[in-house]
Protein backbone atom coordinates (compact mmCIF):
# COMPACT_ATOMS: atom_id res chain seq x y z
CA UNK A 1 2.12 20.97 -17.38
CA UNK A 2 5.02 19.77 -15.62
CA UNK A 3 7.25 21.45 -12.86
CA UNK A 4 10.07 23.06 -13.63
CA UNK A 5 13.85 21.56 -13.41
CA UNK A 6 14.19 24.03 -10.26
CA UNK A 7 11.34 22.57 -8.29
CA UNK A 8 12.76 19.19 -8.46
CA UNK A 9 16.17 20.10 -7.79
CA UNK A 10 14.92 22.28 -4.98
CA UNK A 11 12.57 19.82 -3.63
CA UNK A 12 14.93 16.49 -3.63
CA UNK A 13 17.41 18.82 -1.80
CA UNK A 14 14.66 19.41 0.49
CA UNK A 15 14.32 16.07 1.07
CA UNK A 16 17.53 14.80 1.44
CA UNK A 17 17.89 17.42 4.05
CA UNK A 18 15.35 16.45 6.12
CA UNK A 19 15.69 13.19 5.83
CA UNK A 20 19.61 13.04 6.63
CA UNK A 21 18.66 15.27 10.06
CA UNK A 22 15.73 12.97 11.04
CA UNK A 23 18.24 9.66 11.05
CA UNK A 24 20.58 11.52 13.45
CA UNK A 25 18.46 11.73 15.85
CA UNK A 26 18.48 9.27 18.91
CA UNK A 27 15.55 8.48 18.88
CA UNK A 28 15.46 6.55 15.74
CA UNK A 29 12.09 7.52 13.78
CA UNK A 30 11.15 5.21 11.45
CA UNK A 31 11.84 6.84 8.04
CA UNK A 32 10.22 5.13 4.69
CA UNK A 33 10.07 6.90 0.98
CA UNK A 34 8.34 6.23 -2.21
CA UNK A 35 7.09 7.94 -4.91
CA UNK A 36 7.74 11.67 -3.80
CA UNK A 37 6.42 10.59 -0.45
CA UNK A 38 8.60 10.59 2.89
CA UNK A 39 6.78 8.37 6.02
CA UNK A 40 8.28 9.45 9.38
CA UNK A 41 7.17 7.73 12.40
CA UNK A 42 8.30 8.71 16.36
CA UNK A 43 8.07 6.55 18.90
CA UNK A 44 5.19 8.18 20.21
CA UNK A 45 3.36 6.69 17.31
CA UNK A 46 2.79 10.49 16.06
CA UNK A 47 3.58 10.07 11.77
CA UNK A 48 4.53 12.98 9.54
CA UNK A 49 4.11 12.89 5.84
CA UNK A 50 6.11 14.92 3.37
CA UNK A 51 4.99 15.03 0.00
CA UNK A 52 6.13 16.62 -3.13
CA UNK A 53 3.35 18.04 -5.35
CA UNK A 54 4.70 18.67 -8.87
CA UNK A 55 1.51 19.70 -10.41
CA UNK A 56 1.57 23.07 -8.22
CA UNK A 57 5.74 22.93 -7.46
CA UNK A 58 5.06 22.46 -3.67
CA UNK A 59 6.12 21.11 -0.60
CA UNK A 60 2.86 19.36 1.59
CA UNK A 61 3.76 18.23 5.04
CA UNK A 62 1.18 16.51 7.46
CA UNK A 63 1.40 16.43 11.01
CA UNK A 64 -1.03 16.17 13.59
CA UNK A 65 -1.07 19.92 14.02
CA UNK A 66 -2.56 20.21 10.26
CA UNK A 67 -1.25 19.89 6.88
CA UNK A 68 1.14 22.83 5.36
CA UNK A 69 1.73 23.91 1.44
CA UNK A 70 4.93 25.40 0.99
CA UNK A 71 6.19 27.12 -2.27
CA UNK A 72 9.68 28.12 -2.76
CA UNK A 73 10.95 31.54 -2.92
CA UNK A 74 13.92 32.25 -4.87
CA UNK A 75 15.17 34.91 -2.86
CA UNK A 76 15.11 33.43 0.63
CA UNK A 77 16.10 29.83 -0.71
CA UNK A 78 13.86 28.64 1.31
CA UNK A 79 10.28 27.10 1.27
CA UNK A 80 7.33 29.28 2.94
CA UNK A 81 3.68 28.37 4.16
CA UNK A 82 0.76 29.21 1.56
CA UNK A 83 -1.16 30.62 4.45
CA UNK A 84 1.07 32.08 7.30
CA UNK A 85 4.43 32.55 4.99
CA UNK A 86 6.50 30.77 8.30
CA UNK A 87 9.48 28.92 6.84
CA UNK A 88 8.86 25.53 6.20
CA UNK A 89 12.26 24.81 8.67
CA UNK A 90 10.50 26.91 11.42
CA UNK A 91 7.61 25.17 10.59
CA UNK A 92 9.20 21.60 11.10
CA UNK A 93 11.02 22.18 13.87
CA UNK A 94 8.34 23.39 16.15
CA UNK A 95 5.79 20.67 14.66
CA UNK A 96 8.66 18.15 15.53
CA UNK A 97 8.68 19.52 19.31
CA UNK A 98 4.88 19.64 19.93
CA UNK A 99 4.06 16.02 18.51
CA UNK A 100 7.09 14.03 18.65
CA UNK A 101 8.74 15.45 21.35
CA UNK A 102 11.86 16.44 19.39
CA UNK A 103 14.37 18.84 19.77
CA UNK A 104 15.38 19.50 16.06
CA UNK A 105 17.78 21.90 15.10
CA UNK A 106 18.55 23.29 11.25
């Protein structure tokens, strides 16, 4: 089964998003992308991994604080943890601060 014409458009969004607000940062990270996969390394040497996971229409990020499955809900527009229901925004932006040292607003 494959996903749905929402998940991708929701997901490439997603990931345009993020990857727009992590190249204006200062600090540079090093940002790479192939197949459904987005690389980011800090300077710290700290790497996050965002992945897109048609077979089950989620959004996987890996950080060192753990790895996250987000699913989207329609009604908040917004992509929410499998296990605590945080945002996945929330969710990056205070990952971002405790491993790379980065003060990311969305």
């Amino acid at each position: 089964m494959s996903a749905s014409p929402r998940y991708y458009e929701c997901i490439d969004d997603t990931f345009e998003q993020v990857e727009s607000r992590l190249e204006a940062l200062a600090s540079d990270p090093d940002i790479t992308g192939a197949e459904g996969v987005l690389n980011v390394t800090f300077g710290n040497g700290v790497v996050f991994v965002l992945s897109r996971q048609p077979a089950v229409e989620q959004l996987w990020l890996a950080t060192p604080g753990g790895g996250f499955h987000f699913v989207w809900r329609e009604s908040d527009a917004d992509w929410f943890d499998t296990r605590t229901d945080a945002p996945f925004r929330d969710l990056l932006c205070r990952e971002l601060e405790v491993h790379a040292n980065e003060r990311f607003e969305w």
